[in-house]
Protein backbone atom coordinates (compact mmCIF):
# COMPACT_ATOMS: atom_id res chain seq x y z
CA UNK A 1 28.39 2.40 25.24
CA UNK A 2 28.03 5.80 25.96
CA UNK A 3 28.33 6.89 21.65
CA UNK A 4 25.96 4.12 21.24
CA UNK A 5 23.41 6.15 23.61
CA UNK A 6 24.21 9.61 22.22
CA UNK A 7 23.67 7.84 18.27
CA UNK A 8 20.40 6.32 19.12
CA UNK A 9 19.02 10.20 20.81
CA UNK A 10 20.52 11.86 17.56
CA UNK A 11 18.82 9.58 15.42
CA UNK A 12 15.80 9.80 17.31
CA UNK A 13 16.21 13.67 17.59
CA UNK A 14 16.43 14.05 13.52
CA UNK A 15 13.59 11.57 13.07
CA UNK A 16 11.74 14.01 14.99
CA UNK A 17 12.57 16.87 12.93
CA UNK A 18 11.29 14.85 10.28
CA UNK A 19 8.00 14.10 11.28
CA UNK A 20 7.66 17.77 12.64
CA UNK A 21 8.47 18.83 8.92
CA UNK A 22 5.95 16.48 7.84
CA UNK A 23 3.01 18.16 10.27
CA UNK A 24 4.25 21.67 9.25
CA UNK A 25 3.62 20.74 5.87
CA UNK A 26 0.01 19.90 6.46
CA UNK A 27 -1.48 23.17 5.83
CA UNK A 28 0.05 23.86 2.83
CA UNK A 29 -0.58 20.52 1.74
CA UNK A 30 -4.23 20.69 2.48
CA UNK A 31 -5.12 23.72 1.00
CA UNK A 32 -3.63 22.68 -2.51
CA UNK A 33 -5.18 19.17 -2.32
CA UNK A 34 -8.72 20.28 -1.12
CA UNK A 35 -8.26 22.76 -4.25
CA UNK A 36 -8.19 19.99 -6.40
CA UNK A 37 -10.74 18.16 -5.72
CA UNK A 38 -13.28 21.11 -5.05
CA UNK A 39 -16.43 22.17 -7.16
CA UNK A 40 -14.55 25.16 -8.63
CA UNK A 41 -11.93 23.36 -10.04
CA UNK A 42 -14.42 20.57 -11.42
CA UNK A 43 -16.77 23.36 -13.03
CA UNK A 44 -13.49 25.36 -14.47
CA UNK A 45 -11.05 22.52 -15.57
CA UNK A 46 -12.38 19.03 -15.23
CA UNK A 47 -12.47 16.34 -11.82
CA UNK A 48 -9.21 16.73 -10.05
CA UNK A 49 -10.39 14.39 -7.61
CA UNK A 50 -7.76 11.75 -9.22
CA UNK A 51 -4.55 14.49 -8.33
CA UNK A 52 -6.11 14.71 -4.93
CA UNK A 53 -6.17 10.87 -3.72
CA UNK A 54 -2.67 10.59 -6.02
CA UNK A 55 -1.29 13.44 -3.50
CA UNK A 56 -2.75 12.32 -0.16
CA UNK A 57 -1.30 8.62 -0.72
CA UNK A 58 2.08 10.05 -1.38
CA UNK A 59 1.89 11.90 1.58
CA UNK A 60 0.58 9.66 3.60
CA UNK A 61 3.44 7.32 2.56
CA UNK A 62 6.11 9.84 3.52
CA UNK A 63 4.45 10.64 7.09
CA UNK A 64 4.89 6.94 7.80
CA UNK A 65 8.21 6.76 6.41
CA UNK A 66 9.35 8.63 8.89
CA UNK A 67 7.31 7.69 11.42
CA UNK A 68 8.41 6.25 14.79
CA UNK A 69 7.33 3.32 15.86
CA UNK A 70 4.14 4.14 17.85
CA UNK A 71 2.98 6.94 15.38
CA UNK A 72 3.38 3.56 12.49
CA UNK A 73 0.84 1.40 14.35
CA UNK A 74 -1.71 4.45 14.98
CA UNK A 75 -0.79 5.42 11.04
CA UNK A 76 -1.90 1.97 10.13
CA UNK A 77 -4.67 1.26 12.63
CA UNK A 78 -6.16 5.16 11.66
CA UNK A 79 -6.98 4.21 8.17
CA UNK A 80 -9.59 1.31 8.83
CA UNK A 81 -11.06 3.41 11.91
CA UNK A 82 -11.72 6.07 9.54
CA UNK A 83 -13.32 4.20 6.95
CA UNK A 84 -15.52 3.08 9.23
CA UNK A 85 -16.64 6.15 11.28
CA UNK A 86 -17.14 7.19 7.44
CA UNK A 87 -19.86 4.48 6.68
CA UNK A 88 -21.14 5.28 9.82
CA UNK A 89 -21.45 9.31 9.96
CA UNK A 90 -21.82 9.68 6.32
CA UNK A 91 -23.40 7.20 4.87
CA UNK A 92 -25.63 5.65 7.87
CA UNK A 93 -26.33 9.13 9.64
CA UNK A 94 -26.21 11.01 6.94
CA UNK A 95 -24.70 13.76 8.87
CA UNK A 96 -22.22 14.87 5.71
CA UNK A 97 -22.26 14.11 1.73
CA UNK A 98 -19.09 14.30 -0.67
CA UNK A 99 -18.84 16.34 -3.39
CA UNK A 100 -19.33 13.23 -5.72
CA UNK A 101 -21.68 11.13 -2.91
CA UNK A 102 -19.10 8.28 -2.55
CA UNK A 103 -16.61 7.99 0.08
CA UNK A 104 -13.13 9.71 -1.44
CA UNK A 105 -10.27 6.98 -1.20
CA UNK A 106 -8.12 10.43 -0.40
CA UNK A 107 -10.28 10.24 3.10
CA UNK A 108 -9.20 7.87 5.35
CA UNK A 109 -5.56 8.64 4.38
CA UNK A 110 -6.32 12.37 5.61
CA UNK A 111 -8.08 11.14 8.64
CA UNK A 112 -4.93 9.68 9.56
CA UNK A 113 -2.34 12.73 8.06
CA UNK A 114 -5.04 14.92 10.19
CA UNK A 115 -4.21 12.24 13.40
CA UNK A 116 -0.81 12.13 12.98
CA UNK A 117 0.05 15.75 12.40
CA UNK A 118 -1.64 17.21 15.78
CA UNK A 119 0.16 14.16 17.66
CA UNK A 120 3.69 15.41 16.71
CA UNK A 121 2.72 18.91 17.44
CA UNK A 122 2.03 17.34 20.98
CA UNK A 123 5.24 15.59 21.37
CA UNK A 124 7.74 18.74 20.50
CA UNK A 125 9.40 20.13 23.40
CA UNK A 126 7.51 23.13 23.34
CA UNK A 127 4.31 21.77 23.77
CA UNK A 128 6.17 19.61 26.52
CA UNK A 129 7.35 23.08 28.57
CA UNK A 130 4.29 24.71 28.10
CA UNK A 131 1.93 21.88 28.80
CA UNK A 132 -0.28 23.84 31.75
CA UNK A 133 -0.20 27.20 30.03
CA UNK A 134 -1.52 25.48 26.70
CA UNK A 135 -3.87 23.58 29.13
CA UNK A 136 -5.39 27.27 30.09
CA UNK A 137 -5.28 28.41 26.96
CA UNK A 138 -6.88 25.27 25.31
CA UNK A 139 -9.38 25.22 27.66
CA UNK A 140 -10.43 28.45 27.49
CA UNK A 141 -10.29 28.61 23.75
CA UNK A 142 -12.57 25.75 23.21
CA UNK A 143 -15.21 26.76 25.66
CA UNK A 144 -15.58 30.25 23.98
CA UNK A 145 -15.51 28.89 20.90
CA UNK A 146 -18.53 25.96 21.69
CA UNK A 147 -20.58 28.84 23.54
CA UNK A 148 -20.01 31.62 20.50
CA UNK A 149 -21.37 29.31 17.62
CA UNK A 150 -24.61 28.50 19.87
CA UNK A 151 -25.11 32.02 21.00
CA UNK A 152 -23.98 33.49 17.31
CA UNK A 153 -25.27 31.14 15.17
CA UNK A 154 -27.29 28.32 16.56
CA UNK A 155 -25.25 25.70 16.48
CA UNK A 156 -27.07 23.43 18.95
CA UNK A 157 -25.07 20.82 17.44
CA UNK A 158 -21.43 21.81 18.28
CA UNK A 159 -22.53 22.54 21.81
CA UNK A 160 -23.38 19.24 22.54
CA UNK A 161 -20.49 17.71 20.60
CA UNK A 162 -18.38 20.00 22.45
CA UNK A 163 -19.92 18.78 25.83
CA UNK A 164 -19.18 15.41 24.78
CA UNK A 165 -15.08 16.80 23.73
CA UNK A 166 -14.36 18.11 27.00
CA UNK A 167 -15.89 15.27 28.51
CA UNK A 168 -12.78 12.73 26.67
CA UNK A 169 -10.31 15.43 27.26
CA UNK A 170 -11.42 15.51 31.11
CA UNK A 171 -11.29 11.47 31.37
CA UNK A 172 -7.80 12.02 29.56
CA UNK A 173 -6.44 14.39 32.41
CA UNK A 174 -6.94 17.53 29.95
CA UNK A 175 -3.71 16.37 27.56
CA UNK A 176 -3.45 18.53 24.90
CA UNK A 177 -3.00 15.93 21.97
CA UNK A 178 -6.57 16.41 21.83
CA UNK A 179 -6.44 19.76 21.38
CA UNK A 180 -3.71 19.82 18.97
CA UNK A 181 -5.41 17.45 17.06
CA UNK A 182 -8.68 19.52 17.48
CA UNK A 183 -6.50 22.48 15.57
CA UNK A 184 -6.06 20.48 12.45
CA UNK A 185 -9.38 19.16 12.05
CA UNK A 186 -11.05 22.37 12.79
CA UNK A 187 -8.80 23.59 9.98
CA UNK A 188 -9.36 20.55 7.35
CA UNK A 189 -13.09 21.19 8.01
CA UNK A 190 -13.19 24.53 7.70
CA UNK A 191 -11.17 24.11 4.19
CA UNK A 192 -13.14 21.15 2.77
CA UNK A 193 -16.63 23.22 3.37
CA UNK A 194 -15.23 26.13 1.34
CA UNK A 195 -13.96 23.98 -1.54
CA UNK A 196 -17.50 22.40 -1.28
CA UNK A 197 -15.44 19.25 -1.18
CA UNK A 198 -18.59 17.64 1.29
CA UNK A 199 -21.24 19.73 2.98
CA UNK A 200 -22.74 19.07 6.32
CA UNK A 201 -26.42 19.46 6.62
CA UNK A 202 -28.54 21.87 8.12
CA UNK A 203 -30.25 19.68 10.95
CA UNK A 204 -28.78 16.63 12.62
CA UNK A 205 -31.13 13.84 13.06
CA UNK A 206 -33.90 16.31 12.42
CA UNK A 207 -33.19 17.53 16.28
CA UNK A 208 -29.92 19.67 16.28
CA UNK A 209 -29.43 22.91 14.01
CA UNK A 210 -25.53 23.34 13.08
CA UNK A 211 -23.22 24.97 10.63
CA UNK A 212 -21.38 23.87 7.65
CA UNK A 213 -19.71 23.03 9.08
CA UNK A 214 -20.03 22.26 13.06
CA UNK A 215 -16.73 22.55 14.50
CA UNK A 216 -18.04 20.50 17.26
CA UNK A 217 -16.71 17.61 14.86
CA UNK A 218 -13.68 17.63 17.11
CA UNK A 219 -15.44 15.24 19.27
CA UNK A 220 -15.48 12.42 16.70
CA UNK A 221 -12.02 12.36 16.63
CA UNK A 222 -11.31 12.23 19.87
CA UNK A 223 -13.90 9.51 20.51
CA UNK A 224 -12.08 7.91 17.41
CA UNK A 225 -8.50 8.57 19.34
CA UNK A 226 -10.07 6.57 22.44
CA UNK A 227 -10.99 3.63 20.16
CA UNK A 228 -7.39 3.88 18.67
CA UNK A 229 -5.48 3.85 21.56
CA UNK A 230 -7.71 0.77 22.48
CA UNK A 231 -6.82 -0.72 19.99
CA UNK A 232 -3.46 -0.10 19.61
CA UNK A 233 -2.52 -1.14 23.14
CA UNK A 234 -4.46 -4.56 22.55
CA UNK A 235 -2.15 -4.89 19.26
CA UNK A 236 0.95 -4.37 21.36
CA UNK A 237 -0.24 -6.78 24.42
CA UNK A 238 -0.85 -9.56 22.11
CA UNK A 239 2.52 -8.90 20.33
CA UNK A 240 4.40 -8.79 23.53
CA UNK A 241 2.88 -12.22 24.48
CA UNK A 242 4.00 -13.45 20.99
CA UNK A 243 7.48 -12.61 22.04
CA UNK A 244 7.40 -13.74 25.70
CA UNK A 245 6.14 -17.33 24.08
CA UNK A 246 9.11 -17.61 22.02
């Protein structure tokens, strides 16, 4: 009994490793794929926008290979999510535009890498140890960060996204999954704007001035975290009912 325990921990302990691998590889991953499909690379060699969504899919394939479980189902559930916070941001707000207008197929697939790389950096044992320190930190970070690109730069439009951020991350009990996750979209945005891969504009709903682009962005995805753990726990409650029945 007792090997049977101390398999199913090392098994879970190098699927780990895996998945931590996979999150690592994120920010290499996105600056070569974001390369690809960026204006530069259309205007100097021709639309590599075909490499990117080839590259996203196969890494998006390999992140839910090894995958647990839970991080499958919020994989899977990410990808519809996304497409539609995309009609709604993009295309009925108008907040954003792609590089080519359309929606990229590459994009939900990142929305989820994007998900599912900040959660793993969540679960590893050093976030775990340092989880009040990181709270501090996070916290502080953040705040500083909302406050400088008002004060610096106008950005009316992160502040109040930011509000909204800290708001979640308050009803959450301040866990640092949003945060993490925070990192990698600040980092994906911030890389995507450069490439010219899609450009924010200037003034949200003709009412808030912002950057390209507002880093206040966070907040969508932890609003869209809220709706996917809704979701996901509904998914599981219905499945577990499924079981009791038979």
């Amino acid at each position: 009994m007792f090997k049977k325990l101390n398999k199913g921990f090392e098994n879970r302990k190098s699927s780990f490793k895996k998945q931590l691998w996979m999150a690592w590889i994120f920010f290499p991953f996105t600056i070569l794929a974001l390369a690809f499909d960026s204006v530069y690379f259309l205007e100097n060699y021709f639309d590599g926008r075909i490499i990117t969504n080839v590259l996203v899919l196969i890494y998006y394939l390999l992140f839910f290979r090894f995958a647990d479980g839970d991080l499958r189902k919020l994989f899977f559930i990410m990808i519809f999510l996304s497409y539609l916070g995309e009609i709604i941001f993009c295309k009925w707000f108008e907040m954003y535009a792609y590089r080519a207008n359309d929606i990229p197929f590459y994009i939900p697939f990142g929305h989820a890498i994007v998900y599912g790389s900040g959660y793993v950096f969540s679960k590893t044992q050093w976030a775990i140890q340092h989880t009040k320190s990181l709270q501090k930190f996070f916290i502080i970070g953040f705040v500083f960060l909302f406050l400088g690109l008002y004060f610096f730069l106008n950005d009316l439009f992160s502040l109040f996204l930011g509000a909204l951020f800290f708001i979640i991350v308050r009803r959450k009990r301040g866990q640092n999954l949003y945060f993490f996750i925070a990192i990698c979209v600040i980092y994906i945005e911030l890389l995507g704007t450069y490439f010219q891969c899609w450009t924010w504009i200037p003034l949200i709903w003709n009412t808030f001035p912002t950057v390209n682009p507002p880093l206040g962005a966070v907040f969508i995805y932890a609003g869209g975290d809220v709706l996917l753990a809704k979701i996901a726990n509904i998914w599981s409650r219905k499945k577990n009912r499924q079981l009791n029945l038979e």
